[in-house]
PDB file of N, CA and C in Angstrom:
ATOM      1  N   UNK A   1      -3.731 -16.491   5.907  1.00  0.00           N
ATOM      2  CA  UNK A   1      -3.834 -15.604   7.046  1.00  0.00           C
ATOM      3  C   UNK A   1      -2.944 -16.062   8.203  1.00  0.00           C
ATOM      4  N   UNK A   2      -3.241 -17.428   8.554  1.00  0.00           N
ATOM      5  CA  UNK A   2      -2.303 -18.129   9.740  1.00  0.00           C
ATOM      6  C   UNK A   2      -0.605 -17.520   8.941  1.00  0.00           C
ATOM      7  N   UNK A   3      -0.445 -17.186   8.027  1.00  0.00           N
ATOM      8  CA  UNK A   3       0.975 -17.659   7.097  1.00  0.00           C
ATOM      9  C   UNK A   3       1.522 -16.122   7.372  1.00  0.00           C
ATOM     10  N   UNK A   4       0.317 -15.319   7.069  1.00  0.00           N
ATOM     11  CA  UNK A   4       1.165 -13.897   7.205  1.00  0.00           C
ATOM     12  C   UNK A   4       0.747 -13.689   9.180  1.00  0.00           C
ATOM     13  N   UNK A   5       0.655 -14.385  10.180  1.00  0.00           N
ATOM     14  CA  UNK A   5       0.133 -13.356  11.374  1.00  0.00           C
ATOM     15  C   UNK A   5       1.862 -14.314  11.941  1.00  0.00           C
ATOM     16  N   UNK A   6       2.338 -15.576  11.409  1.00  0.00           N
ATOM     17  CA  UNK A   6       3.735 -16.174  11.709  1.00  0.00           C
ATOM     18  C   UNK A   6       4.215 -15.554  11.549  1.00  0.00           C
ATOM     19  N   UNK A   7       4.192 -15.175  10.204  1.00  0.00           N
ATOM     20  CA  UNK A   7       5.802 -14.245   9.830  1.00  0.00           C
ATOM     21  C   UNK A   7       5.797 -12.580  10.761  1.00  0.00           C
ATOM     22  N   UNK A   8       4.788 -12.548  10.633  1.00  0.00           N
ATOM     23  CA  UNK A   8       4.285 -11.380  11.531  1.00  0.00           C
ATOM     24  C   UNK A   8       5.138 -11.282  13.294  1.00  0.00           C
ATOM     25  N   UNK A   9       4.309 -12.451  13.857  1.00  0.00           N
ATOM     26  CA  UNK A   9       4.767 -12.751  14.994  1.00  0.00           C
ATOM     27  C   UNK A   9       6.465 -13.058  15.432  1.00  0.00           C
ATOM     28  N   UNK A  10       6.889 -13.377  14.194  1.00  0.00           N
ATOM     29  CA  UNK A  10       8.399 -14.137  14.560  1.00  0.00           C
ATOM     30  C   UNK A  10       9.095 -12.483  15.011  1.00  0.00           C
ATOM     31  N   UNK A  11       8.974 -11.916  14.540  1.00  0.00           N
ATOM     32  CA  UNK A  11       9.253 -10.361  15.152  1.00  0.00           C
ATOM     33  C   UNK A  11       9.655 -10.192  16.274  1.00  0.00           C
ATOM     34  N   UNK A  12       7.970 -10.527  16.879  1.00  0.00           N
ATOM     35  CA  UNK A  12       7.935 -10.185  18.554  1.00  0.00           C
ATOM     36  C   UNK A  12       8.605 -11.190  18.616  1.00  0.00           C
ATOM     37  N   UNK A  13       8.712 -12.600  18.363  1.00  0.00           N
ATOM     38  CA  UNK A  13       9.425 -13.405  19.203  1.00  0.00           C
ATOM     39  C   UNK A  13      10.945 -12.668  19.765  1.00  0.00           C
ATOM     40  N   UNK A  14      11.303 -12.545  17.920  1.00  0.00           N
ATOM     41  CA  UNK A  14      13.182 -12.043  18.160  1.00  0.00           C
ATOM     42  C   UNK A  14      13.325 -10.857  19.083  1.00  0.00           C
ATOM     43  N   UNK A  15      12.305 -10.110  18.766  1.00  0.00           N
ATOM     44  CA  UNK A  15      12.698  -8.622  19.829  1.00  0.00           C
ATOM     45  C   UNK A  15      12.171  -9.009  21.557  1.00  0.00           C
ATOM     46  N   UNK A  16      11.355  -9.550  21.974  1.00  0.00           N
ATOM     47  CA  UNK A  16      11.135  -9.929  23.077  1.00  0.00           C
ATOM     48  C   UNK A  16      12.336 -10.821  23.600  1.00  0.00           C
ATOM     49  N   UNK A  17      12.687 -11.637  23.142  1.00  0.00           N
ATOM     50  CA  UNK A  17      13.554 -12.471  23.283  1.00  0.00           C
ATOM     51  C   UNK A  17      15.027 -12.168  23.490  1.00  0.00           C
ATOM     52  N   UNK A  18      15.036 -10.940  22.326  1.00  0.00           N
ATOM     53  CA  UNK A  18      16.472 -10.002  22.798  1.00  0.00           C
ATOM     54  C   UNK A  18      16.449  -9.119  23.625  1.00  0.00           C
ATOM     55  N   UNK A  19      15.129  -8.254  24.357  1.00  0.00           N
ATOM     56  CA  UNK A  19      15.116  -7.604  24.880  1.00  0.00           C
ATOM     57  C   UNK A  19      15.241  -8.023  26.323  1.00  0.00           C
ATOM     58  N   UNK A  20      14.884  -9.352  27.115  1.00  0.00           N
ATOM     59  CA  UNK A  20      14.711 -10.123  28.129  1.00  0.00           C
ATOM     60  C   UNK A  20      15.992 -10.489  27.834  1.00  0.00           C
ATOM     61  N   UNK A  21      16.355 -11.042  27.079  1.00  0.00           N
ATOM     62  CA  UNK A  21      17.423 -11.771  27.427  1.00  0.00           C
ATOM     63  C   UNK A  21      19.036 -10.909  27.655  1.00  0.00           C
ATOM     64  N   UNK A  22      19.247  -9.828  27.279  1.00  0.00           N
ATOM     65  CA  UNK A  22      19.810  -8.495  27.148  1.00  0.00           C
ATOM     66  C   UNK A  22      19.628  -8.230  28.568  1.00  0.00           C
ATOM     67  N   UNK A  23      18.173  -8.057  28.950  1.00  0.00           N
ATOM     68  CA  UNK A  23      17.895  -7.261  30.895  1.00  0.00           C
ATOM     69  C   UNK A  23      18.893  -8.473  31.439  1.00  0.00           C
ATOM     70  N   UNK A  24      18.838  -9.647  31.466  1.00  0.00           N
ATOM     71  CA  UNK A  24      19.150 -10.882  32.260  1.00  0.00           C
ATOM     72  C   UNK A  24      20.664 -11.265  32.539  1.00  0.00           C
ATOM     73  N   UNK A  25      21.728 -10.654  30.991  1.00  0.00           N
ATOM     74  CA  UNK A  25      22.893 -10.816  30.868  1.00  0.00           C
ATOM     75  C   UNK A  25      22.901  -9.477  31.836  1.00  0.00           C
ATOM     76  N   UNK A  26      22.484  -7.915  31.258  1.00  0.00           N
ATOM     77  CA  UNK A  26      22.634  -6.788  32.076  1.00  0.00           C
ATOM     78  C   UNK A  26      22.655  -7.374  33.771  1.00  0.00           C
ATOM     79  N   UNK A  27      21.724  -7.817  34.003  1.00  0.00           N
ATOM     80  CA  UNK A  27      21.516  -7.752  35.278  1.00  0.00           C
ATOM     81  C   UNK A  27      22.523  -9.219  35.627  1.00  0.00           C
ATOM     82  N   UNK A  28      23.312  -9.996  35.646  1.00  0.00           N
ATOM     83  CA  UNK A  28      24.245 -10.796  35.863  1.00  0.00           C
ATOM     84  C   UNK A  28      25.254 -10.126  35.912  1.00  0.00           C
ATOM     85  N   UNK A  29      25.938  -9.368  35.201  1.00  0.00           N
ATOM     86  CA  UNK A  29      26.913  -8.597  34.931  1.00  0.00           C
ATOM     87  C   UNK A  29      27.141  -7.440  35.732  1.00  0.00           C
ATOM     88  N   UNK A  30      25.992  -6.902  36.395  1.00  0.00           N
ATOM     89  CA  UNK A  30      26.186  -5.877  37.468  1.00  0.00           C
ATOM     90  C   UNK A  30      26.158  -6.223  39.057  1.00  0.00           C
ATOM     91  N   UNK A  31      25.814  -7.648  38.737  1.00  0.00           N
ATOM     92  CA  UNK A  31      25.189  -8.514  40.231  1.00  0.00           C
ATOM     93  C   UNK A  31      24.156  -7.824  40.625  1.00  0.00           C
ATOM     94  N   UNK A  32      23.408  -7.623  39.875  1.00  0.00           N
ATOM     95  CA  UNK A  32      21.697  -7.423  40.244  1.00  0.00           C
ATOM     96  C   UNK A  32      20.505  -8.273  40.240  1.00  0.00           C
ATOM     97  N   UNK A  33      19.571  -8.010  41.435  1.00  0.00           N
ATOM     98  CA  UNK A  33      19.223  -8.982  41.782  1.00  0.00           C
ATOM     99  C   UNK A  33      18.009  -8.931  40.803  1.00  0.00           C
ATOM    100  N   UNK A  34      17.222 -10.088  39.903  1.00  0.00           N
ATOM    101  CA  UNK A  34      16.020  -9.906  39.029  1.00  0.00           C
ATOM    102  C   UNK A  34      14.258  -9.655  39.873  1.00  0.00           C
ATOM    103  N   UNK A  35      14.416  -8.603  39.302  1.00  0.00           N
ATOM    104  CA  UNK A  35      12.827  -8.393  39.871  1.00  0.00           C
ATOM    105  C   UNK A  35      12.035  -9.367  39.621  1.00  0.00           C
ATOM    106  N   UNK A  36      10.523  -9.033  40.247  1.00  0.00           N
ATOM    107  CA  UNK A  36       9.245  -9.701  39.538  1.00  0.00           C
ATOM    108  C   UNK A  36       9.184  -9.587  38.381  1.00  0.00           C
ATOM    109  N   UNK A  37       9.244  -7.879  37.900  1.00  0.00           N
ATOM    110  CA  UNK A  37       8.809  -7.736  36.233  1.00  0.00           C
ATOM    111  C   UNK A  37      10.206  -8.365  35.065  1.00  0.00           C
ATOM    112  N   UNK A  38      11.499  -9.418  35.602  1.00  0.00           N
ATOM    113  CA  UNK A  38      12.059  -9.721  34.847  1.00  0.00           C
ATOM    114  C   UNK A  38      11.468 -11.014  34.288  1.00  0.00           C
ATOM    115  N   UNK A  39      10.726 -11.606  35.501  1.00  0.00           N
ATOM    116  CA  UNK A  39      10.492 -13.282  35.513  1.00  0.00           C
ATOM    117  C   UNK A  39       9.163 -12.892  34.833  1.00  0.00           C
ATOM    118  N   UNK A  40       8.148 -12.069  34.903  1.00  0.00           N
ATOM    119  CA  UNK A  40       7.185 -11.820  34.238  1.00  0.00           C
ATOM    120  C   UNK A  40       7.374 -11.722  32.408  1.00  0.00           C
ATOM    121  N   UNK A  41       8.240 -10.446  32.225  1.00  0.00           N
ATOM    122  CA  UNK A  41       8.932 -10.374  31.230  1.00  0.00           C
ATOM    123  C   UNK A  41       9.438 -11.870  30.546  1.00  0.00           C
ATOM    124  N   UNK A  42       9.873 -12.583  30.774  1.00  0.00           N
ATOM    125  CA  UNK A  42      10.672 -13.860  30.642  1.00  0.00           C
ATOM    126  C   UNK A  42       9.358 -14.648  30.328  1.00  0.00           C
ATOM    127  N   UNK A  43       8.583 -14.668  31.212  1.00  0.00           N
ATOM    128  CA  UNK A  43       7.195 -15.538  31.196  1.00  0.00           C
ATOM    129  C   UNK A  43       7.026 -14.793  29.348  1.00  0.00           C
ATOM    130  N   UNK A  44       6.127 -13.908  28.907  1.00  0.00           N
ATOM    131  CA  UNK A  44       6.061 -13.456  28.189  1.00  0.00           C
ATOM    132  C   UNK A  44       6.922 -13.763  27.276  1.00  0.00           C
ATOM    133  N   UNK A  45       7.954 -13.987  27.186  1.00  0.00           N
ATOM    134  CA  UNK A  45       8.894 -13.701  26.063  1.00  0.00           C
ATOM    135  C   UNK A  45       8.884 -15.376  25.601  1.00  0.00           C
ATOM    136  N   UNK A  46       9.085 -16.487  26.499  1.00  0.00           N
ATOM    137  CA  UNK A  46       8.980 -17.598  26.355  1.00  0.00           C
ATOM    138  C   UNK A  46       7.587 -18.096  25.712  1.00  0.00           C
ATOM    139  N   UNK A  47       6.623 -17.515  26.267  1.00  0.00           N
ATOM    140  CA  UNK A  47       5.103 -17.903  25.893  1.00  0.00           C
ATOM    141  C   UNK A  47       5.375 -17.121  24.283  1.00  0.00           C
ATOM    142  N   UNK A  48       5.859 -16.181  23.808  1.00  0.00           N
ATOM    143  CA  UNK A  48       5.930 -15.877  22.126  1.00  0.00           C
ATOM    144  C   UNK A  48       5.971 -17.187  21.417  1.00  0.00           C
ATOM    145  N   UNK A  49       6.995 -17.949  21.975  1.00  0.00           N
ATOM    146  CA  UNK A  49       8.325 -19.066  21.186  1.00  0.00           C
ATOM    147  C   UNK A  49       6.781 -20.053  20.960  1.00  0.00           C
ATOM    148  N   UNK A  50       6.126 -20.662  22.240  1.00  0.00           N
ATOM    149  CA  UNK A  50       4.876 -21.132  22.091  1.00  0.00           C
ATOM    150  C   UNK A  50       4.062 -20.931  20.978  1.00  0.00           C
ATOM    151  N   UNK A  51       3.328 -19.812  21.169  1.00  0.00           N
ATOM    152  CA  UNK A  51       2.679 -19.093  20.329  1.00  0.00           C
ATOM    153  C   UNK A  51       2.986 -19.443  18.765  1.00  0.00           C
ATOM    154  N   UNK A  52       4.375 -19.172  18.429  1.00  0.00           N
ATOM    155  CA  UNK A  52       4.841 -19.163  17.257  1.00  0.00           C
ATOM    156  C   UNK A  52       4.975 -20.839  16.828  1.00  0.00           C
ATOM    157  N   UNK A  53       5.107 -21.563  17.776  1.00  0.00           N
ATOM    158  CA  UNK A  53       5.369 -22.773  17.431  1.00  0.00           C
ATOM    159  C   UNK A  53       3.647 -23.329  16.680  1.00  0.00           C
ATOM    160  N   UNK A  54       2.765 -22.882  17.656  1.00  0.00           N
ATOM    161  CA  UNK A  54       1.546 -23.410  17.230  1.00  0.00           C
ATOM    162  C   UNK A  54       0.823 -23.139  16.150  1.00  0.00           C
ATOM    163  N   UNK A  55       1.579 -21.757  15.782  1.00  0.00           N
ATOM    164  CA  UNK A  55       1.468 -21.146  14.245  1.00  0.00           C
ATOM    165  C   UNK A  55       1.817 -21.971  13.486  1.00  0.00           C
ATOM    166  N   UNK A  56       3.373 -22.677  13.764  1.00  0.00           N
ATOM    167  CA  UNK A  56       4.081 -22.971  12.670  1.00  0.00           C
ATOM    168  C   UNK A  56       4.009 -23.996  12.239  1.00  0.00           C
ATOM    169  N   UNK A  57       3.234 -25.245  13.277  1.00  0.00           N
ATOM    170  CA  UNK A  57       2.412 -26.275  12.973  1.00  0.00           C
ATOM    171  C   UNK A  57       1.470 -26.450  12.484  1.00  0.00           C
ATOM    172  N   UNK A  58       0.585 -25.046  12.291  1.00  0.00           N
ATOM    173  CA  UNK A  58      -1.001 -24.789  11.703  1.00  0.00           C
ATOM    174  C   UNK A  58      -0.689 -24.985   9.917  1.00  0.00           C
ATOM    175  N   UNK A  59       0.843 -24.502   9.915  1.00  0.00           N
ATOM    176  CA  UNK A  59       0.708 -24.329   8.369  1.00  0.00           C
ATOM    177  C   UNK A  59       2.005 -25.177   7.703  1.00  0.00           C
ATOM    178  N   UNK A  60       2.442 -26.018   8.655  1.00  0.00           N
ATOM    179  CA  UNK A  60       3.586 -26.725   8.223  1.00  0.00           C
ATOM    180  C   UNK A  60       3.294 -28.152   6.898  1.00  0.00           C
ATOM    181  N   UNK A  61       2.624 -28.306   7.173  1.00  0.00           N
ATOM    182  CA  UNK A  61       2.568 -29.304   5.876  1.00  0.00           C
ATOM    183  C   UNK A  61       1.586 -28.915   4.688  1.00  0.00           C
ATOM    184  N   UNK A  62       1.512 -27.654   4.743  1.00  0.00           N
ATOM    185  CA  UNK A  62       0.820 -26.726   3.383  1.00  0.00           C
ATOM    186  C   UNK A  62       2.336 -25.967   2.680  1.00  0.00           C
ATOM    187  N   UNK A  63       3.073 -25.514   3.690  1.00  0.00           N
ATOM    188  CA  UNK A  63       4.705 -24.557   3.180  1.00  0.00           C
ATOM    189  C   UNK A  63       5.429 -25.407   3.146  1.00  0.00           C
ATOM    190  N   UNK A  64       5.697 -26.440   4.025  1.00  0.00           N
ATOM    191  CA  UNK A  64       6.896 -27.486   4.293  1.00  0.00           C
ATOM    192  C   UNK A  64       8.447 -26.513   4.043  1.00  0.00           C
ATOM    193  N   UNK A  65       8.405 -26.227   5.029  1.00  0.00           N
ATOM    194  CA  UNK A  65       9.460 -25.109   5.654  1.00  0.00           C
ATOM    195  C   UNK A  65      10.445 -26.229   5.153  1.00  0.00           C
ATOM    196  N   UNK A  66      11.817 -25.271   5.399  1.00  0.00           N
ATOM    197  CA  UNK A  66      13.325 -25.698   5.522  1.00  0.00           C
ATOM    198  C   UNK A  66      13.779 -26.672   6.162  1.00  0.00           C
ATOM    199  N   UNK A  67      14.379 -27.536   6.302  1.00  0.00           N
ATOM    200  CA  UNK A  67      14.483 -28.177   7.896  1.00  0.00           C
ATOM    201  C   UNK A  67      15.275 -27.643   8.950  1.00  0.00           C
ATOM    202  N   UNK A  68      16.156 -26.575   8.470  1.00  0.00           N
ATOM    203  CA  UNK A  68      16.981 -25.836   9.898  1.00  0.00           C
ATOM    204  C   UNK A  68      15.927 -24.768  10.168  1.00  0.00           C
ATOM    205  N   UNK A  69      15.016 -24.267   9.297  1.00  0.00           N
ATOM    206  CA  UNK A  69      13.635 -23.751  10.089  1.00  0.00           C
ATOM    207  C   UNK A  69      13.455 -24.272  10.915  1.00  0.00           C
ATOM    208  N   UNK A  70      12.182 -25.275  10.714  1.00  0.00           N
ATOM    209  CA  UNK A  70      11.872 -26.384  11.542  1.00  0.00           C
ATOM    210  C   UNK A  70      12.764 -26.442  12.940  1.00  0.00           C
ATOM    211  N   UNK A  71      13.969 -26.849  12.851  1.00  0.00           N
ATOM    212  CA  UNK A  71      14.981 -27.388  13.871  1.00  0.00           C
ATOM    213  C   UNK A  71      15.098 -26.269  14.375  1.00  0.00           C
ATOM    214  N   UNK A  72      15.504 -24.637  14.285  1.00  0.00           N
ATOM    215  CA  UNK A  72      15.487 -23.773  15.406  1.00  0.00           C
ATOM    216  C   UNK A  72      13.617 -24.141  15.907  1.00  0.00           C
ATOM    217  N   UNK A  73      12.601 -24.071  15.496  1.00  0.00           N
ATOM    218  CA  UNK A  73      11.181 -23.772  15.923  1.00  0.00           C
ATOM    219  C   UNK A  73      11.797 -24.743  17.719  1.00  0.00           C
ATOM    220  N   UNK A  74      11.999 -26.047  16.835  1.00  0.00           N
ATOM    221  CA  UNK A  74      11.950 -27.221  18.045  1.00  0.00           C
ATOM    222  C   UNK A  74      13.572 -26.826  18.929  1.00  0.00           C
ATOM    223  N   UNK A  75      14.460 -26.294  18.684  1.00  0.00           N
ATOM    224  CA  UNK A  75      15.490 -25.840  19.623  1.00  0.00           C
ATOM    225  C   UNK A  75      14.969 -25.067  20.850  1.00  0.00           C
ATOM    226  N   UNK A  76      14.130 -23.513  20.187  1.00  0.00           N
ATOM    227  CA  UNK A  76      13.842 -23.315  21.117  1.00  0.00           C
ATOM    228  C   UNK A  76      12.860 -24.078  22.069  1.00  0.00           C
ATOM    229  N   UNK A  77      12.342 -24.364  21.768  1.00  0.00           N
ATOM    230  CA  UNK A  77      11.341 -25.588  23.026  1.00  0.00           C
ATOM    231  C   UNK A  77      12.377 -26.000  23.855  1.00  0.00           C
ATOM    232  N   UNK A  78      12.869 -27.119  23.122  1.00  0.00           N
ATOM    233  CA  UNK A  78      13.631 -27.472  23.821  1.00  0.00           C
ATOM    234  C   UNK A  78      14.837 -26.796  24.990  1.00  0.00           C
ATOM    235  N   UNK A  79      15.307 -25.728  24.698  1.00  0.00           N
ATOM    236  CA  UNK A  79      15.926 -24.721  25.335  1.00  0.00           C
ATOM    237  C   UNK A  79      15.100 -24.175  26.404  1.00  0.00           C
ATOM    238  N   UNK A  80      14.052 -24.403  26.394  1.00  0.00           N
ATOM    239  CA  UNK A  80      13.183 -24.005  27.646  1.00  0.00           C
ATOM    240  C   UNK A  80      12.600 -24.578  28.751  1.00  0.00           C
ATOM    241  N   UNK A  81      12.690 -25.691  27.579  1.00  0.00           N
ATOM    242  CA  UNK A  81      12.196 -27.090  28.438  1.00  0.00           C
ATOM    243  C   UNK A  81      13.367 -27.473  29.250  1.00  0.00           C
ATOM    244  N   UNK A  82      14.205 -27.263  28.811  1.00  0.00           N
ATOM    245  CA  UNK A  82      15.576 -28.036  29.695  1.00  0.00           C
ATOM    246  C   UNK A  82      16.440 -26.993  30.731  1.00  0.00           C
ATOM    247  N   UNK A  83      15.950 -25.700  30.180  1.00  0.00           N
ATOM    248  CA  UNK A  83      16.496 -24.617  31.636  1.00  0.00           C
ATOM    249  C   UNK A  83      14.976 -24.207  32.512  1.00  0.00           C
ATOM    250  N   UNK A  84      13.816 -24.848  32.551  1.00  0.00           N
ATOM    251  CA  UNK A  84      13.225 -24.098  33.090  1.00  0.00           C
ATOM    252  C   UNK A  84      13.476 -24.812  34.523  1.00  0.00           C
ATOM    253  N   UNK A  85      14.060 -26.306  35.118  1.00  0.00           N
ATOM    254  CA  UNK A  85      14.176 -27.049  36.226  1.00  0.00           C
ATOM    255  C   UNK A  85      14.721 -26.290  36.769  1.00  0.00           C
ATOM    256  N   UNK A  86      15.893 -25.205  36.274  1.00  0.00           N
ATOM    257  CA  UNK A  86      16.332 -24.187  36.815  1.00  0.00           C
ATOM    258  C   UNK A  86      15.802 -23.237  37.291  1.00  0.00           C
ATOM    259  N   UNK A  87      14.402 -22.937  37.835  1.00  0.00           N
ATOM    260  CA  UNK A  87      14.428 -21.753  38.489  1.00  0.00           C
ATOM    261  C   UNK A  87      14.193 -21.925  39.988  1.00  0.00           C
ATOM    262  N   UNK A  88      14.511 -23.119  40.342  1.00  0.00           N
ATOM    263  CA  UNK A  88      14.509 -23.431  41.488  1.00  0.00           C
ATOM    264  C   UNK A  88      15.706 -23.013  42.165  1.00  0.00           C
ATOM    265  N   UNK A  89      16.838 -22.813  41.122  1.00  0.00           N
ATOM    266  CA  UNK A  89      18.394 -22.764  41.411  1.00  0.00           C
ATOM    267  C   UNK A  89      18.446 -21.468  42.363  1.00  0.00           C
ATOM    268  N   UNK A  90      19.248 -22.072  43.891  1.00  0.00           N
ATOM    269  CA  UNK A  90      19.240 -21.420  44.958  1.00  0.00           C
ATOM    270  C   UNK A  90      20.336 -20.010  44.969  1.00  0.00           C
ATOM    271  N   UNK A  91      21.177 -20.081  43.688  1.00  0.00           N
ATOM    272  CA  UNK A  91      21.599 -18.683  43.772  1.00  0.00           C
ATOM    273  C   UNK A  91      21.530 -17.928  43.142  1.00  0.00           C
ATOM    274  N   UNK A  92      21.048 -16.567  43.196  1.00  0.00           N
ATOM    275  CA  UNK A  92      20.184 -15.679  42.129  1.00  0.00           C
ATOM    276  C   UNK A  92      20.855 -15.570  41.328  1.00  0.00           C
ATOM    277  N   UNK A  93      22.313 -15.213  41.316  1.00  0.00           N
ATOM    278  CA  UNK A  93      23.282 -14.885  39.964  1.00  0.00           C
ATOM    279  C   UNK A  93      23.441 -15.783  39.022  1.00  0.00           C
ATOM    280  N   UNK A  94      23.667 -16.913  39.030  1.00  0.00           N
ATOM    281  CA  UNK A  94      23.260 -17.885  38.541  1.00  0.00           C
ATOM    282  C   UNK A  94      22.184 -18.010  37.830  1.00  0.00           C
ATOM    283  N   UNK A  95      20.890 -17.685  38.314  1.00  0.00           N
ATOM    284  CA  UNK A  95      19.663 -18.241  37.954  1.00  0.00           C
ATOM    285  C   UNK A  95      19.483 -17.320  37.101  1.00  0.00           C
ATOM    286  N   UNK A  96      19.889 -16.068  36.926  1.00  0.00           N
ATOM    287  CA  UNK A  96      19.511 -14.916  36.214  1.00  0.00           C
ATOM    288  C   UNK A  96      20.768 -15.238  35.106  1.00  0.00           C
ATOM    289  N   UNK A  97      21.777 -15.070  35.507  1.00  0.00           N
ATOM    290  CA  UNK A  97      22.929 -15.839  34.328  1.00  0.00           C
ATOM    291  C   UNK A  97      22.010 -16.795  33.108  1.00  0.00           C
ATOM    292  N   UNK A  98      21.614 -17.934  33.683  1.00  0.00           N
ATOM    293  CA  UNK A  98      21.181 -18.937  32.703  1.00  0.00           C
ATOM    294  C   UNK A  98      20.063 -18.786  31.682  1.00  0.00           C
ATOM    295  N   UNK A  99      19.106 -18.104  32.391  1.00  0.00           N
ATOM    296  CA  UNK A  99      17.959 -18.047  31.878  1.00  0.00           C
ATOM    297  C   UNK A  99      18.117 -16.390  30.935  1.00  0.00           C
ATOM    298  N   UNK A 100      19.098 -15.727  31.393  1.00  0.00           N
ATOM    299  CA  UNK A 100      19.508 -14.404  30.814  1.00  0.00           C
ATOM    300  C   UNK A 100      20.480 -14.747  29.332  1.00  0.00           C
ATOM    301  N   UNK A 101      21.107 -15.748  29.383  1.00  0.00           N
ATOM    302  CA  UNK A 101      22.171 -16.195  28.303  1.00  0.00           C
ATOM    303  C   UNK A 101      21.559 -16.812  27.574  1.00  0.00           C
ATOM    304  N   UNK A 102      20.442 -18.185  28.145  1.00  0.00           N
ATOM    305  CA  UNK A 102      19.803 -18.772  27.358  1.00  0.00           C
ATOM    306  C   UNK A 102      18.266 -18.026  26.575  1.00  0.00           C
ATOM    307  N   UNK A 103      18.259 -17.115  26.925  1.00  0.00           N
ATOM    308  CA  UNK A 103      16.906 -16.042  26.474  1.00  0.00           C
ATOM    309  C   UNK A 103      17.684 -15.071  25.524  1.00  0.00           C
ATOM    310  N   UNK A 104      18.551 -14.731  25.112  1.00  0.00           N
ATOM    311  CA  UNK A 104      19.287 -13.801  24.585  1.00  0.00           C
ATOM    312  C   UNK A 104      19.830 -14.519  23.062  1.00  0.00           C
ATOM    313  N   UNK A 105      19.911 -16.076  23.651  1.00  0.00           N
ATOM    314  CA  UNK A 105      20.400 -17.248  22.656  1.00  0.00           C
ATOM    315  C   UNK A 105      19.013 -17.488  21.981  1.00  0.00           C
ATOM    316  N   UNK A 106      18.046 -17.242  22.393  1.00  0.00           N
ATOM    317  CA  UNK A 106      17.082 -17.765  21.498  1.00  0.00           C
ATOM    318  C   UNK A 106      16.784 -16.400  20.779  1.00  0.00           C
ATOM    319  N   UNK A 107      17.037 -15.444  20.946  1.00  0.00           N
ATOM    320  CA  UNK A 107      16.549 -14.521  20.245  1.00  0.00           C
ATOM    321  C   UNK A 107      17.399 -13.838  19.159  1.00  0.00           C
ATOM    322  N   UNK A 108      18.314 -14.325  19.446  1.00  0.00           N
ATOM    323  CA  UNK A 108      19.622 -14.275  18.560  1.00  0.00           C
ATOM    324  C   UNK A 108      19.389 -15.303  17.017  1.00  0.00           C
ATOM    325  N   UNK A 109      19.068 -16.395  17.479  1.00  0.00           N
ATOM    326  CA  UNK A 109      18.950 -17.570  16.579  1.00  0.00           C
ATOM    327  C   UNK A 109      17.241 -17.308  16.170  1.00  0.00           C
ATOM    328  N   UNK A 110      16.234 -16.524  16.998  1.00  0.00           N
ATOM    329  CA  UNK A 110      15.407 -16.064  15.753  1.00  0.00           C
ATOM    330  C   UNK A 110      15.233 -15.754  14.945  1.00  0.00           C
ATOM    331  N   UNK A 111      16.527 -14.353  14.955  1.00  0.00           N
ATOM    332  CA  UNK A 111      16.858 -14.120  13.311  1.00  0.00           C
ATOM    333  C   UNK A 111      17.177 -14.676  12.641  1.00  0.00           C
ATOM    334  N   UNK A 112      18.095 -15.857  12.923  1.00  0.00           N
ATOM    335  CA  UNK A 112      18.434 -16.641  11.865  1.00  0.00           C
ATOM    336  C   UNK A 112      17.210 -17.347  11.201  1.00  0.00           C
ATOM    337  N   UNK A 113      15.924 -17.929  12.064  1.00  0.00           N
ATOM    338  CA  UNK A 113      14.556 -18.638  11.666  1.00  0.00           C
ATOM    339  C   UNK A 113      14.103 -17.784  10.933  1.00  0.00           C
ATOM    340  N   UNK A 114      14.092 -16.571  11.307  1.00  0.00           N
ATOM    341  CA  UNK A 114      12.963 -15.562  10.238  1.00  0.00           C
ATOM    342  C   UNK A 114      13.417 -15.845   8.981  1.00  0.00           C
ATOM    343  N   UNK A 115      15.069 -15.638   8.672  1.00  0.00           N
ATOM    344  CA  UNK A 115      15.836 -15.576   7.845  1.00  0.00           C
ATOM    345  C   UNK A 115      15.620 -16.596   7.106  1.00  0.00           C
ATOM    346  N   UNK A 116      15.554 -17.837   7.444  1.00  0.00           N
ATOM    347  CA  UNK A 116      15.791 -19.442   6.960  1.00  0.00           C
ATOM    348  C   UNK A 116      14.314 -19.739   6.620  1.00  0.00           C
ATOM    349  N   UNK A 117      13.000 -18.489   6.970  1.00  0.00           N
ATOM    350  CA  UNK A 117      12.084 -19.332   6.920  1.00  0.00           C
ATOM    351  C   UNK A 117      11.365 -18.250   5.899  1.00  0.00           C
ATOM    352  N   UNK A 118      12.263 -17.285   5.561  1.00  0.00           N
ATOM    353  CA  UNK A 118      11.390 -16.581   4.151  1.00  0.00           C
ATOM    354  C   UNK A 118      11.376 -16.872   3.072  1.00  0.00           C
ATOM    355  N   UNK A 119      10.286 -17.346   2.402  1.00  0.00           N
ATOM    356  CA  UNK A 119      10.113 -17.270   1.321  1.00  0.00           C
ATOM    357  C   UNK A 119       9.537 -18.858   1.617  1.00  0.00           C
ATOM    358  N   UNK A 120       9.390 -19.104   2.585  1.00  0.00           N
ATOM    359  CA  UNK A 120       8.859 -21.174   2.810  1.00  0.00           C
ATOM    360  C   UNK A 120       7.479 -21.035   2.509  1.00  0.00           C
TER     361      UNK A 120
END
C-alpha cells in the first residue's frame, strides 16, 4: 500500500514542482514581483518532495530502489536545503530567479526518478 500511494504521489511531486517552478522562471522573466500565493505554492510544492521522501524510506529496504533513484530522492533535499537561506535575499528578482530555476530543476529531474524508480 505505502508502495503504490509513492508511486502514486511522485506525480504530484513532478507536476507541482513544474508547475511552481514554471510561475517562478515566468515571473523572473517578466520582472514580476512574486505574490503570497507563489511562496505558498512553493511551500506546497517543496513539502510534496518531503512527503515523498518519507514514503520512500517506509519501503526502501523491502524494494531496494536503484541508486540514482535513491540519489535524485536525496538531491532534492538537498536542493532545498541549500536554497532555502535564500529567501532572505534582499532583491526580489533574484529571489524569485533562484527558487523559480531551482523548483523547475527539481521537477524536471522527477521525471527522471519516476522513470529510474519503476519497476524497483
Amino acid at each position: 500500500m505505502i508502495r503504490t500511494i509513492h508511486n502514486d504521489w511522485a506525480f504530484v511531486v513532478a507536476a507541482a514542482n513544474l508547475i511552481v517552478g514554471g510561475w517562478g522562471v515566468y515571473m523572473w522573466r517578466k520582472q514580476k514581483t512574486a505574490p503570497k500565493q507563489f511562496w505558498y505554492a512553493l511551500g506546497f510544492a517543496w513539502a510534496t518532495i518531503y512527503v515523498q521522501g518519507i514514503l520512500g524510506l517506509a519501503i526502501y529496504n523491502k524494494y531496494k530502489p536503484p541508486l540514482k533513484h535513491t540519489f535524485y530522492g536525496f538531491l532534492f533535499v538537498v536542493i532545498t536545503l541549500a536554497i532555502f537561506p535564500l529567501r532572505s535575499e534582499e532583491r526580489p528578482r533574484t529571489r524569485v530567479a533562484v527558487f523559480g530555476w531551482a523548483t523547475l530543476f527539481i521537477g524536471i529531474v522527477a521525471i527522471r526518478a519516476i522513470v529510474s524508480g519503476h519497476g524497483a
